[in-house]
Protein backbone atom coordinates (compact mmCIF):
# COMPACT_ATOMS: atom_id res chain seq x y z
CA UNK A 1 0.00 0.00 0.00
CA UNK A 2 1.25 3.68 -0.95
CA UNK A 3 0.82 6.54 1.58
CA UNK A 4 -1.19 8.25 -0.59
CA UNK A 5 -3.59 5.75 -1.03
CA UNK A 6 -3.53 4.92 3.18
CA UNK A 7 -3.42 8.91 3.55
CA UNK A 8 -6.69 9.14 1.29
CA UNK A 9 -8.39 5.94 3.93
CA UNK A 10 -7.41 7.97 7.37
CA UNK A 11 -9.26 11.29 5.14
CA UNK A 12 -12.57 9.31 4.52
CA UNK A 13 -12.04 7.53 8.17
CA UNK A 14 -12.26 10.74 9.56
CA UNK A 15 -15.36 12.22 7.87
CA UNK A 16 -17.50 8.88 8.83
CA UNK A 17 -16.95 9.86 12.17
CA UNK A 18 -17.23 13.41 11.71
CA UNK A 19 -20.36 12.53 10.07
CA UNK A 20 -21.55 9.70 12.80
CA UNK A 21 -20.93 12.55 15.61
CA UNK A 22 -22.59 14.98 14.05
CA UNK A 23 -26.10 13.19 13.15
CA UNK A 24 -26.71 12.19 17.05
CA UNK A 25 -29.44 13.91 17.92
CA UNK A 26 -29.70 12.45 21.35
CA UNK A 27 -26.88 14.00 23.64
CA UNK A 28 -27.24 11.79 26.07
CA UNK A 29 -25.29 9.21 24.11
CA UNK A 30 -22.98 11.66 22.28
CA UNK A 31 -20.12 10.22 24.65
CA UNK A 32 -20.96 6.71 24.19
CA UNK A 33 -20.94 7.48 20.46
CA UNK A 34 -17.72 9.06 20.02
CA UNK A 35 -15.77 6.80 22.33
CA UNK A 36 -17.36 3.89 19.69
CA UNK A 37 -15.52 6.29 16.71
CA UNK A 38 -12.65 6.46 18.19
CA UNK A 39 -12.04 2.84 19.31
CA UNK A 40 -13.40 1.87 15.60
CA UNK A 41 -10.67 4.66 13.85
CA UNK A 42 -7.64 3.12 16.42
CA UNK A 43 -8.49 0.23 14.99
CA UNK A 44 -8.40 0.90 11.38
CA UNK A 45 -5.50 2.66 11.46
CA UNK A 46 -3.65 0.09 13.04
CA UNK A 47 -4.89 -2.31 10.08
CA UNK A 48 -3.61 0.63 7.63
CA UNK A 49 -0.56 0.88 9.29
CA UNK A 50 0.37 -2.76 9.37
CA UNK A 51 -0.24 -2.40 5.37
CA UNK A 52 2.12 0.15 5.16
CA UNK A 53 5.45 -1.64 6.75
C-alpha cells in the first residue's frame, strides 16, 4: 500500500466519524458514540498501518 492511497483511507475515516458525531441527535449518548468512533478509527488505522510496513 502507498501513503497516498492509506493517507486518502485515514481522510474518509475521519469524515464517517465526523459525520456519525454529528447526526446524534440524542446527547445523552454523544459520549458513548464518540468513544465507539474512536475505538473503531484506532483500529483501522492500526490495520492501515500494518499495510504500510
Amino acid at each position: 500500500m502507498d501513503y497516498k492511497k492509506a493517507w486518502n483511507e485515514l481522510k474518509e475515516l475521519y469524515k464517517w466519524k465526523i459525520e456519525t458525531v454529528e447526526n446524534v441527535e440524542d446527547r445523552g449518548t454523544l459520549d458513548k458514540v464518540i468513544t465507539e468512533c474512536d475505538k473503531h478509527v484506532l483500529k483501522e488505522m492500526e490495520r492501515i498501518e500494518k499495510r504500510l510496513d
